[in-house]
Protein backbone atom coordinates (compact mmCIF):
# COMPACT_ATOMS: atom_id res chain seq x y z
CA UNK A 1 99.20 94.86 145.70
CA UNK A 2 100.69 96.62 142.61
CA UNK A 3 99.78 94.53 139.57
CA UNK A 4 103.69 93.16 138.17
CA UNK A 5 104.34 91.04 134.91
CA UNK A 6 107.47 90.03 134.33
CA UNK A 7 108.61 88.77 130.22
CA UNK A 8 110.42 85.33 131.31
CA UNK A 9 111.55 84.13 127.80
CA UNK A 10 111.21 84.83 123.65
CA UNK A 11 111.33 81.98 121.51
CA UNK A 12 110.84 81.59 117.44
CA UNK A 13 107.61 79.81 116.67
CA UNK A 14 107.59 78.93 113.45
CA UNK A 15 103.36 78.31 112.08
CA UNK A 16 101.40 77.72 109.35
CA UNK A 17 100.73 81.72 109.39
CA UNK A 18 104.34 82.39 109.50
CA UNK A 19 106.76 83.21 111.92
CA UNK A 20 106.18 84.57 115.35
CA UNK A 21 107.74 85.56 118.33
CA UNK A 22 106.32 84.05 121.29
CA UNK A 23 106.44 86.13 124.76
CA UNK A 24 105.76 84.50 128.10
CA UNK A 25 105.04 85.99 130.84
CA UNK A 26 104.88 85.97 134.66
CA UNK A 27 102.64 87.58 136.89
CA UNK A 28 101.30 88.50 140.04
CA UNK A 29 97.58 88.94 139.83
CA UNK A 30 96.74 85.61 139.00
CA UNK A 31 100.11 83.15 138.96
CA UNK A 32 98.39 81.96 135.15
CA UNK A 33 100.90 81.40 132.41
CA UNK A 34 99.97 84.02 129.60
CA UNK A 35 101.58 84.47 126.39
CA UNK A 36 101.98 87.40 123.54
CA UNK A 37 102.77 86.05 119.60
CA UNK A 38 104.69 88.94 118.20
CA UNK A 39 104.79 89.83 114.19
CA UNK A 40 107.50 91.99 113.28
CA UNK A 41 108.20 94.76 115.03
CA UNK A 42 106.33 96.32 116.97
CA UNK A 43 108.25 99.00 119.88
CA UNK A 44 107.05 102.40 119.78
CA UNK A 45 104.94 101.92 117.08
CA UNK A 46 100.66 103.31 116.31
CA UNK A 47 98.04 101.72 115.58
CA UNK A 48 99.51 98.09 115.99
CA UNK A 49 96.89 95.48 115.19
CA UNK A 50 96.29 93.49 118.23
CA UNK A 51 94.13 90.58 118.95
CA UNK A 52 93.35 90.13 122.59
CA UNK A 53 92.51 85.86 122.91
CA UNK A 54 91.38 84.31 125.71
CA UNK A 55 91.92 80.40 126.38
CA UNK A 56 89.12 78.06 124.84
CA UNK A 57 90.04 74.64 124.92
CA UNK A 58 87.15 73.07 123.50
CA UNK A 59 87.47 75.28 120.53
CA UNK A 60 91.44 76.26 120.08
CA UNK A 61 92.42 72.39 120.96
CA UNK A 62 89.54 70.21 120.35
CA UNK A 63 88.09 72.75 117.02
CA UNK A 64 84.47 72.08 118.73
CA UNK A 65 81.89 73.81 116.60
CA UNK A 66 80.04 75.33 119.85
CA UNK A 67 81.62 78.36 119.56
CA UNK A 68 83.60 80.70 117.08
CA UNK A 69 87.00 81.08 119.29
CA UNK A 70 89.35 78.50 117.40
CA UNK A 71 88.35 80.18 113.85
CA UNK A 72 88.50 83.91 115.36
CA UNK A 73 92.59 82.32 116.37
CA UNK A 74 93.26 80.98 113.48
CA UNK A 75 92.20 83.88 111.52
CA UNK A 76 93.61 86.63 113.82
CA UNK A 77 96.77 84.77 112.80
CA UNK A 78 96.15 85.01 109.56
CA UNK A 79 95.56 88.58 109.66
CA UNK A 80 98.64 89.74 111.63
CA UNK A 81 100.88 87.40 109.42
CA UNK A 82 99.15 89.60 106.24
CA UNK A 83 99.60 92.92 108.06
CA UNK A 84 103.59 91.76 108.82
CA UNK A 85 103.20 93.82 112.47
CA UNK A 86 100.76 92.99 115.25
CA UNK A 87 100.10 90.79 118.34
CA UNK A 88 98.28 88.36 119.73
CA UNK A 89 97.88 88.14 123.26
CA UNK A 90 96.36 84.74 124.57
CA UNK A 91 95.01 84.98 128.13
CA UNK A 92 94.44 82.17 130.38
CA UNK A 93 90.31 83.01 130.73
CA UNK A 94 88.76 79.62 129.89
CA UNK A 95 84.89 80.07 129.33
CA UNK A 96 84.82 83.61 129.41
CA UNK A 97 86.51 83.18 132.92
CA UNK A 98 84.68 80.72 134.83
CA UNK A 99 86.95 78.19 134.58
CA UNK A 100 87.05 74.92 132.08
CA UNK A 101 84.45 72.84 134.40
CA UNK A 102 82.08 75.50 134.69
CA UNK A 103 82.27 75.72 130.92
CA UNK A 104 81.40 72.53 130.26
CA UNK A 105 78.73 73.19 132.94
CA UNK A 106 77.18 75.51 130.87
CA UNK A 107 76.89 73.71 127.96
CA UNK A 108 74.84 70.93 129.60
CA UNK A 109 72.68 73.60 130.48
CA UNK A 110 72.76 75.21 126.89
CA UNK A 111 71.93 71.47 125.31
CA UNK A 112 68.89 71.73 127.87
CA UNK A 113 67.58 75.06 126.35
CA UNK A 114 69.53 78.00 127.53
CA UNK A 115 71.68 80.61 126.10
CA UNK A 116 75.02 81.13 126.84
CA UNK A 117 74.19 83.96 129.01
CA UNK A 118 71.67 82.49 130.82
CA UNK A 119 73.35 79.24 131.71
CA UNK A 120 76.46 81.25 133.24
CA UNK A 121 73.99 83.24 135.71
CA UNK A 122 72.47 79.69 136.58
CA UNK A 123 75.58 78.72 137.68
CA UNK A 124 76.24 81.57 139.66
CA UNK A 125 78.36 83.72 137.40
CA UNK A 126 78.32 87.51 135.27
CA UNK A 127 77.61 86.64 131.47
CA UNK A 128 81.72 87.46 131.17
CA UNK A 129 83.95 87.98 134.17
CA UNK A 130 87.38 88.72 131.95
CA UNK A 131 89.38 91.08 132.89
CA UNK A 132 92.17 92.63 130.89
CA UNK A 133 94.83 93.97 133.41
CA UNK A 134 97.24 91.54 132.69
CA UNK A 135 96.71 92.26 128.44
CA UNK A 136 97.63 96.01 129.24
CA UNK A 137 100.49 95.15 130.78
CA UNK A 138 101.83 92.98 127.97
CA UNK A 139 101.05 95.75 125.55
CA UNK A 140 102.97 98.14 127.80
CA UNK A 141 105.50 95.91 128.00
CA UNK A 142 105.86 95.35 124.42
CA UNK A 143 106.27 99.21 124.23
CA UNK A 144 103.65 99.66 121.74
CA UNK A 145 102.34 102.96 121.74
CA UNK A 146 98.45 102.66 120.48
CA UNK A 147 96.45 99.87 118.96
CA UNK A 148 94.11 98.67 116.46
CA UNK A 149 92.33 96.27 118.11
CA UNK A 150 90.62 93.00 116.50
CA UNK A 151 87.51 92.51 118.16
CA UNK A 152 83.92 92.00 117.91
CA UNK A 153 82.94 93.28 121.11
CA UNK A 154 83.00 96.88 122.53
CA UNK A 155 83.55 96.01 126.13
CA UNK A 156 86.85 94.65 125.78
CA UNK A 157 87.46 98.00 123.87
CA UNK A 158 86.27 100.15 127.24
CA UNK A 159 88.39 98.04 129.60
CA UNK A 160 91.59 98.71 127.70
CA UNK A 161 91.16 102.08 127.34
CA UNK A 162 90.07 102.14 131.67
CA UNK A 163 93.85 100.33 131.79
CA UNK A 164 95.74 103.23 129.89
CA UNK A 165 95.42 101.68 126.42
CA UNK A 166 95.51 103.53 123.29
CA UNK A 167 92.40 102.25 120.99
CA UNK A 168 92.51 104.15 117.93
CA UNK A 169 90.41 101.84 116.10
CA UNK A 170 88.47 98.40 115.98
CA UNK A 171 89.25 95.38 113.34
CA UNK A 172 86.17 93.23 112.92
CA UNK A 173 86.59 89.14 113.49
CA UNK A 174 83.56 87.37 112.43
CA UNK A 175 83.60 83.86 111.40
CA UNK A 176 80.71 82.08 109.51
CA UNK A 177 78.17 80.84 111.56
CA UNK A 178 76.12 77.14 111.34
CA UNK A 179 73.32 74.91 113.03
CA UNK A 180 76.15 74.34 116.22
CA UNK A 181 76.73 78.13 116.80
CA UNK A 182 74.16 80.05 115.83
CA UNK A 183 72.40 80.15 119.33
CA UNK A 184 75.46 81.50 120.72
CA UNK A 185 76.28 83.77 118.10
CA UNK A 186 73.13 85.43 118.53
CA UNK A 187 72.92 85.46 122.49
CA UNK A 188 76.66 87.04 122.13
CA UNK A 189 75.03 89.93 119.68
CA UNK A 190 71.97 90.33 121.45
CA UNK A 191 73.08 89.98 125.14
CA UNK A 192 76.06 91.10 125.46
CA UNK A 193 75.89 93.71 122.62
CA UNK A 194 79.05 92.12 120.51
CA UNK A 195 78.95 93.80 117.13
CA UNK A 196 77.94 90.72 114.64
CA UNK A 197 75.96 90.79 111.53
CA UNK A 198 75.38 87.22 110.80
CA UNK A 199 76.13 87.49 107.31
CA UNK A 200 77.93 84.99 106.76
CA UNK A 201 76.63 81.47 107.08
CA UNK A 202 78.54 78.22 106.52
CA UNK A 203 76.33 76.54 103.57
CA UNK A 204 78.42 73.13 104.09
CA UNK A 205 76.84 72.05 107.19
């Protein structure tokens, strides 16, 4: 079956990083309800800065300090409201794509003594089974013609460029780190080869 996305509405969302305009979209690959935030504009345009999000509800909703994914939002929209042009595309992949119960799954296992990574292939999954088909579509969709892309982690850069995607460039994301995330910080760098320093450690905690 040929992969299809279809742009169902644009509305204003007005946020506390300015104003956005928020694309939702319909699919056939996997009937989930994904969304693009839109800064300025961005048709035809190079080297668009683009954050590629996927769904964490413990850290987006709740802010739980387990992992870095509500900061890296909340600063990716901070950087595209700076930058006046870019978009964030937030993908329905809860825990890295296992789903919200196997998540929380994992992190039973983590509190236990392993790693991110680890606890995922205990439970019968890949360390990270994203996939981005549906995020090249939206970026085709939006007509953009190459990207900058926000990331810390060169896989996601490979699959888009598999997909058709222009990645001219990358746009580090890194948060500060502390006692309830450094254990997954570090699997993420040393694991799964995401491009993190650790240099920058939250002395408040």
């Amino acid at each position: 079956m040929q992969p299809e996305l279809k742009n169902l509405v644009q509305t204003r969302i007005p946020t506390r990083h300015g104003e956005f305009i928020l694309y939702y979209y319909a699919n056939n690959v996997d009937e989930k309800e994904h969304v693009a935030l839109v800064k300025g504009e961005v048709r035809d345009k190079r080297q668009v800065p683009v954050r590629i999000h996927s769904e964490c509800f413990t850290g987006d909703v709740l802010g739980s300090r387990r992992c870095d994914c509500g900061e890296q939002l909340d600063m990716a929209l901070k950087m595209l409201d700076e930058s006046g042009c870019g978009v964030l595309i937030y993908l329905r992949q809860e825990g890295r794509g296992i789903g919200l119960l196997k998540k929380l799954q994992a992190y039973n296992l983590q509190d236990q003594g392993m790693d991110t990574v680890d606890a995922n292939i205990h439970l019968g999954h890949r360390p990270d089974e994203r996939e981005y088909t549906i995020a090249a579509l939206i970026l085709k969709d939006l007509g953009i013609e190459s990207i900058r892309l926000i990331t810390n982690n060169p896989k996601k850069i490979d699959e888009l460029k598999k997909l058709g995607i222009d990645v001219t460039d990358r746009i580090p994301i890194e948060t500060e780190y502390h006692s309830d995330n450094v254990d997954y910080l570090k699997a993420k760098a040393e694991k799964m080869s995401h491009m993190l320093t650790m240099d920058r450690k939250d002395d408040s905690t």
